[in-house]
N, C-alpha and C. Protein backbone atom coordinates (compact mmCIF):
# COMPACT_ATOMS: atom_id res chain seq x y z
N UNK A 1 0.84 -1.19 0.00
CA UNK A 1 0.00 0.00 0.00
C UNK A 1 0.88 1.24 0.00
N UNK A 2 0.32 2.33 -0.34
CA UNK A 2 1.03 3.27 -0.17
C UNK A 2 1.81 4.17 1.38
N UNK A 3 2.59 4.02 1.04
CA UNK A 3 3.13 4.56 2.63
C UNK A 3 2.14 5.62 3.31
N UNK A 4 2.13 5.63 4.89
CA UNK A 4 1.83 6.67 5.72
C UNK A 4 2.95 7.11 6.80
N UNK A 5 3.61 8.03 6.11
CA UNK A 5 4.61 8.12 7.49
C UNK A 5 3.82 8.74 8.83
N UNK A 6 4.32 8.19 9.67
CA UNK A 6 4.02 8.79 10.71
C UNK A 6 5.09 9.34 12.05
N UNK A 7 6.19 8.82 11.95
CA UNK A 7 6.94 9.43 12.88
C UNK A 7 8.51 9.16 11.70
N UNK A 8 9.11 10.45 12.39
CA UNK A 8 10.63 10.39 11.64
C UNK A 8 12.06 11.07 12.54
N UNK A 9 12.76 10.23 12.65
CA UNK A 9 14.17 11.15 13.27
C UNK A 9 14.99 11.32 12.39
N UNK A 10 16.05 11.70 13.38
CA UNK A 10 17.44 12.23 12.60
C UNK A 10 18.68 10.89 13.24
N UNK A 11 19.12 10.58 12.66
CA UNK A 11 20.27 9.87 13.13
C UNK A 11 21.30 10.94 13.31
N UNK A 12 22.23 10.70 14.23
CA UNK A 12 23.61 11.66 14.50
C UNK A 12 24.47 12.24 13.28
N UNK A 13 24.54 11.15 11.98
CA UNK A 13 24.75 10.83 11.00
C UNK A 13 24.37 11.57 10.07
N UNK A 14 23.14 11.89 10.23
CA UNK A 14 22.31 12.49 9.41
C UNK A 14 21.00 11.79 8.21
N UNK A 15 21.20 10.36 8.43
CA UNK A 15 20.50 9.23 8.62
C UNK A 15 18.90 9.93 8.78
N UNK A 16 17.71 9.33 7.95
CA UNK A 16 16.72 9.45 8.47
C UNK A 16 16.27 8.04 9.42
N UNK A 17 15.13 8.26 9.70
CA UNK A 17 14.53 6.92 10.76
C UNK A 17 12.78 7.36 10.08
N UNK A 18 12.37 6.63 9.22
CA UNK A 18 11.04 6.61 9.22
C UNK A 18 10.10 5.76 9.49
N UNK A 19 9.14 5.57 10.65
CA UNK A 19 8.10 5.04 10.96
C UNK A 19 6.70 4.80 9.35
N UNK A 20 6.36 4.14 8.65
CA UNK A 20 5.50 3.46 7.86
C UNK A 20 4.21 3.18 8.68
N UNK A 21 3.38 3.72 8.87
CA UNK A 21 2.41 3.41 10.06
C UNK A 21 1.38 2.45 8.80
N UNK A 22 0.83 2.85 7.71
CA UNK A 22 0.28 1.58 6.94
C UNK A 22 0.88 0.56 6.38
N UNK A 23 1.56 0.36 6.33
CA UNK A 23 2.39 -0.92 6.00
C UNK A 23 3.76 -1.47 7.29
N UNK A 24 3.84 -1.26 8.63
CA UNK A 24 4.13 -1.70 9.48
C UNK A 24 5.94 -1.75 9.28
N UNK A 25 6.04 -0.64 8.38
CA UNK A 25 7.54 -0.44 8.63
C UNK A 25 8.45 0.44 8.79
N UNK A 26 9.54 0.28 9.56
CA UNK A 26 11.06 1.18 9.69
C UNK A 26 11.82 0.92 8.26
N UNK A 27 11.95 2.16 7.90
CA UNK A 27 12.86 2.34 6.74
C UNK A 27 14.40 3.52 7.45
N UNK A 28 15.23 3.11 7.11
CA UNK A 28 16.29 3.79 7.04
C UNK A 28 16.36 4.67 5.60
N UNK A 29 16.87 5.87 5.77
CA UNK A 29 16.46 7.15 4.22
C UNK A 29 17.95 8.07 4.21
N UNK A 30 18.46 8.09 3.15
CA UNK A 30 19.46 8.99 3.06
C UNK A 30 18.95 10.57 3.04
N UNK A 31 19.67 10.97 2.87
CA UNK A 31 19.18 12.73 2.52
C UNK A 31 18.84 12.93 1.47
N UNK A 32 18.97 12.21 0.68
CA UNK A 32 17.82 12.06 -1.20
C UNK A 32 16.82 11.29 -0.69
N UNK A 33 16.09 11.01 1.00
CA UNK A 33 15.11 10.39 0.70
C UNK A 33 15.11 9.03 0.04
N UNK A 34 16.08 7.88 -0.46
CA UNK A 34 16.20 7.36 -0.76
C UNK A 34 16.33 5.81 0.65
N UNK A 35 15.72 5.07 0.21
CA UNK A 35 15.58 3.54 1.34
C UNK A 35 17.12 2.91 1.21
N UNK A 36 17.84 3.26 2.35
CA UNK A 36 18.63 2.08 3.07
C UNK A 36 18.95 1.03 3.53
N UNK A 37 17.73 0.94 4.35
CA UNK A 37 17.43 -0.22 5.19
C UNK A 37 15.72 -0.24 5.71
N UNK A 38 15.66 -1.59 5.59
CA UNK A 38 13.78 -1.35 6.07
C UNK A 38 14.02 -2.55 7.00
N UNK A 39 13.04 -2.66 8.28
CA UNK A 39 12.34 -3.43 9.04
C UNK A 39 10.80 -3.54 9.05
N UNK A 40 10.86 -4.84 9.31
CA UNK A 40 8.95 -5.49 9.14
C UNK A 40 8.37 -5.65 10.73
N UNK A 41 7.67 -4.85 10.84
CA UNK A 41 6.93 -5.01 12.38
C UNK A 41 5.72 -6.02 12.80
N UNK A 42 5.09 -6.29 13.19
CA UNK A 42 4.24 -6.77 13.69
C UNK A 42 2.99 -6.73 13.70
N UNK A 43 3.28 -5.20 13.47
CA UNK A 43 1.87 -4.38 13.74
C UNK A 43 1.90 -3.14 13.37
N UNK A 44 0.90 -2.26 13.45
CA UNK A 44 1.24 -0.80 13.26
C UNK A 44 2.16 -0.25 14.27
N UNK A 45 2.74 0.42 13.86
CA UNK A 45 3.79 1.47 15.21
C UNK A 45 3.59 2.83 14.17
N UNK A 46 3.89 4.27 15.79
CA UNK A 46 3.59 5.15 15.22
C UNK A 46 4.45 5.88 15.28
N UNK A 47 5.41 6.22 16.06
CA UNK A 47 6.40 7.33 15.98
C UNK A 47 7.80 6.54 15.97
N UNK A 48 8.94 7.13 16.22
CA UNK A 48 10.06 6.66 16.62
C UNK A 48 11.17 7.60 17.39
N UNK A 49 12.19 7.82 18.32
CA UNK A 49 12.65 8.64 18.49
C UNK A 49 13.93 8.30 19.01
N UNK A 50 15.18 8.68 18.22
CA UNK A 50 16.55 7.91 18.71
C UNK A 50 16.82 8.22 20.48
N UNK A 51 17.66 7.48 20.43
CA UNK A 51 17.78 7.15 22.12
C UNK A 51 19.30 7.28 22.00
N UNK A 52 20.17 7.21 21.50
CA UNK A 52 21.78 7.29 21.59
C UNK A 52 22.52 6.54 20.70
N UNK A 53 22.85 7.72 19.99
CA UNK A 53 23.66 6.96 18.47
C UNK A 53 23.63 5.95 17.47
N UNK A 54 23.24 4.97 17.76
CA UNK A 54 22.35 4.11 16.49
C UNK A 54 20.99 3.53 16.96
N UNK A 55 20.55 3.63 18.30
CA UNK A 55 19.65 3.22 19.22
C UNK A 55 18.23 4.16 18.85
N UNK A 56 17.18 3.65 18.04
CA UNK A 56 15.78 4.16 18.40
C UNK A 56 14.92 3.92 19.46
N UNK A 57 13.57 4.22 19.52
CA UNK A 57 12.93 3.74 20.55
C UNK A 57 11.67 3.95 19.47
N UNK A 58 10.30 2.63 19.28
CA UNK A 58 9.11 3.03 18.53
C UNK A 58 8.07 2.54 19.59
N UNK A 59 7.34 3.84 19.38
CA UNK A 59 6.03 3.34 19.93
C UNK A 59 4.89 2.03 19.07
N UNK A 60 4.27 1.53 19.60
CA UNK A 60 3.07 0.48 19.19
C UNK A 60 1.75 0.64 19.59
N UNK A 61 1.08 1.98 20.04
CA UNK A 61 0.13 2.18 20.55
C UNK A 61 -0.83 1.17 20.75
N UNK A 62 -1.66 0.21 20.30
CA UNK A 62 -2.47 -0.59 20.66
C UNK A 62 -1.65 -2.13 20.82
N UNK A 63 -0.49 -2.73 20.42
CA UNK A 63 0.21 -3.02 21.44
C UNK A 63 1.20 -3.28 22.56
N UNK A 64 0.78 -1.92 23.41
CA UNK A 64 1.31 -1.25 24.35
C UNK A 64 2.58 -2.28 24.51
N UNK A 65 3.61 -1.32 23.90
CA UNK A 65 5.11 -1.74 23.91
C UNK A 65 5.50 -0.93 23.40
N UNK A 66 6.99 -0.48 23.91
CA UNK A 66 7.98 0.10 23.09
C UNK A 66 9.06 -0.25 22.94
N UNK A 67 9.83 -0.54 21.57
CA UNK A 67 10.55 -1.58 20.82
C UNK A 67 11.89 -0.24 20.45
N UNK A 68 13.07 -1.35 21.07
CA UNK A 68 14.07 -0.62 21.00
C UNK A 68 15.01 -0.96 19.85
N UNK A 69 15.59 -0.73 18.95
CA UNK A 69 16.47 -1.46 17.43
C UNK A 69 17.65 -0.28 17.36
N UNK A 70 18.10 -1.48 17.15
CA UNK A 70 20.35 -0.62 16.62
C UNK A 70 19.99 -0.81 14.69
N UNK A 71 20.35 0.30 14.31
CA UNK A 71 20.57 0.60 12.96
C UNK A 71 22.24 1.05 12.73
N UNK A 72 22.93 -0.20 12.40
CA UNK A 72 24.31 -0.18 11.99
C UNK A 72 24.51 0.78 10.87
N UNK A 73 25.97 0.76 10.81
CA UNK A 73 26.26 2.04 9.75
C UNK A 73 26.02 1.46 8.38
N UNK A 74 26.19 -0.05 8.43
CA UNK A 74 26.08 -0.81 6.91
C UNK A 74 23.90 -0.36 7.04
N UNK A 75 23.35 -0.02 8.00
CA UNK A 75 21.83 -0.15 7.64
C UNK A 75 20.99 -1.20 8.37
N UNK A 76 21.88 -1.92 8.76
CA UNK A 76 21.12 -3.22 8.87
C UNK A 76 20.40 -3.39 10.77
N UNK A 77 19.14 -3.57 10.41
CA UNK A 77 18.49 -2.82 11.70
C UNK A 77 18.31 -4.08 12.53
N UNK A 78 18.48 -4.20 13.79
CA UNK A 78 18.07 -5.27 13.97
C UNK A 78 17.28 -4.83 15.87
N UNK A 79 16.18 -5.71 16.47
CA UNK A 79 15.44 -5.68 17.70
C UNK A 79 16.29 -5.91 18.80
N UNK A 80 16.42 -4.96 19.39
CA UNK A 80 17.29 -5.25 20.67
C UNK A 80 16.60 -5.60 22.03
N UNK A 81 15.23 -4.63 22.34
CA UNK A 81 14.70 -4.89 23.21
C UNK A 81 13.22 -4.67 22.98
N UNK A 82 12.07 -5.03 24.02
CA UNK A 82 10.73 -4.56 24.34
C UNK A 82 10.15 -4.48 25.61
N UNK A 83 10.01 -2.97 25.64
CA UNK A 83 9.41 -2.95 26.89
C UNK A 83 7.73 -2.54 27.25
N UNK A 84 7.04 -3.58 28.06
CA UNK A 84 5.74 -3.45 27.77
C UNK A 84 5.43 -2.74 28.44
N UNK A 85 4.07 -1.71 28.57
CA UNK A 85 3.95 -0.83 28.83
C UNK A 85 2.12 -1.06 29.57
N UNK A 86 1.43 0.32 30.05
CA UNK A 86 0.48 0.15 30.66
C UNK A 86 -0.53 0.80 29.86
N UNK A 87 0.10 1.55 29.11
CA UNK A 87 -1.06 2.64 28.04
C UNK A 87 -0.56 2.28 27.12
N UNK A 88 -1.53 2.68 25.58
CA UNK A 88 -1.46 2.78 24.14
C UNK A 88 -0.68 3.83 23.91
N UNK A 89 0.91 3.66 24.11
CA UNK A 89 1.46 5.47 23.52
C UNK A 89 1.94 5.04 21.80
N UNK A 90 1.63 6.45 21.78
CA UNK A 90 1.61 6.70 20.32
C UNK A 90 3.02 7.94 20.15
N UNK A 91 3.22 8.48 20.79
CA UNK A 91 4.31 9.63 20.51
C UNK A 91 5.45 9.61 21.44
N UNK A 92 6.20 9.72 20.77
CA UNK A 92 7.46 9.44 21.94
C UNK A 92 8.83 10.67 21.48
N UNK A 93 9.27 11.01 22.89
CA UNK A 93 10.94 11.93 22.16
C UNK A 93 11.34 11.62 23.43
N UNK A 94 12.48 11.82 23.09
CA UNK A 94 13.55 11.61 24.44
C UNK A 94 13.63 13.45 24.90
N UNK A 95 13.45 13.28 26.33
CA UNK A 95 13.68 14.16 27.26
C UNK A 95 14.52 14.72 28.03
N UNK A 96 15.19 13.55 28.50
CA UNK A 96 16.86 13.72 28.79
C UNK A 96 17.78 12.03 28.79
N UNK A 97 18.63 12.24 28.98
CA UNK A 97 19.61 11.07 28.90
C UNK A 97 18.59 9.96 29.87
N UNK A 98 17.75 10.17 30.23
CA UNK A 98 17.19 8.71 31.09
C UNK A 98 15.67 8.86 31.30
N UNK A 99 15.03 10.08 30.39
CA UNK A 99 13.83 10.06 30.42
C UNK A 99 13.22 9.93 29.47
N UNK A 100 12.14 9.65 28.50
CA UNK A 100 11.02 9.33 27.81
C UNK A 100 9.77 10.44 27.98
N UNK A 101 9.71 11.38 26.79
CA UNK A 101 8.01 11.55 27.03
C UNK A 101 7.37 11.05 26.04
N UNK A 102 6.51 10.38 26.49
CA UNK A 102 5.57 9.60 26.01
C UNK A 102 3.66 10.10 25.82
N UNK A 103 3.30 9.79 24.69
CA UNK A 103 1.54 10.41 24.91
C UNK A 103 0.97 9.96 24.09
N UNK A 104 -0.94 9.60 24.45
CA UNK A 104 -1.44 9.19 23.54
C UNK A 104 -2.38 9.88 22.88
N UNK A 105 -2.82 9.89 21.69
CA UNK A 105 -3.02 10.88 20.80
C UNK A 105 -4.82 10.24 20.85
């Protein structure tokens, strides 16, 4: 289907991070916008927001988890962690070195 982005960062790099909210995927994007690297989710997820140097963090709003992935410099993304959660969050940015804000839309 046609893409819906819904959440996007910046890598340190200069790397994009795009969230696919209709078709359930992380794409890695150069600065032409061009696909790097993609991951296949599970489910819908809606935002994403790096956490420290190749480290994202994506929300899953309905199910309540947030999924942590290393995106190497070759692209290649892979699931590091999940942490389940008590609400549907949908938006996420990092706040400081050890905090999360999180909200549901």
């Amino acid at each position: 289907m046609k893409p819906m982005y819904s959440g996007i960062a910046f890598l340190s790099d200069g790397r994009l991070v795009v969230v696919d909210h209709r078709n359930w995927k992380l794409y890695v994007m150069d600065e032409n916008l061009q696909k790097l690297g993609m991951y296949k989710f599970s489910g819908y997820r809606y935002d994403v927001a790096v956490v420290y140097g190749e480290e994202v963090a994506v929300t899953s709003g309905h199910d309540k988890v947030i999924e942590f992935l290393h995106i190497s410099k070759t692209n290649h993304i892979t699931l590091t962690r999940t942490i389940t959660t008590t609400a549907q969050y949908n938006s996420i940015c990092l706040m400081n070195d050890t905090t999360f804000l999180v909200s549901k839309v």
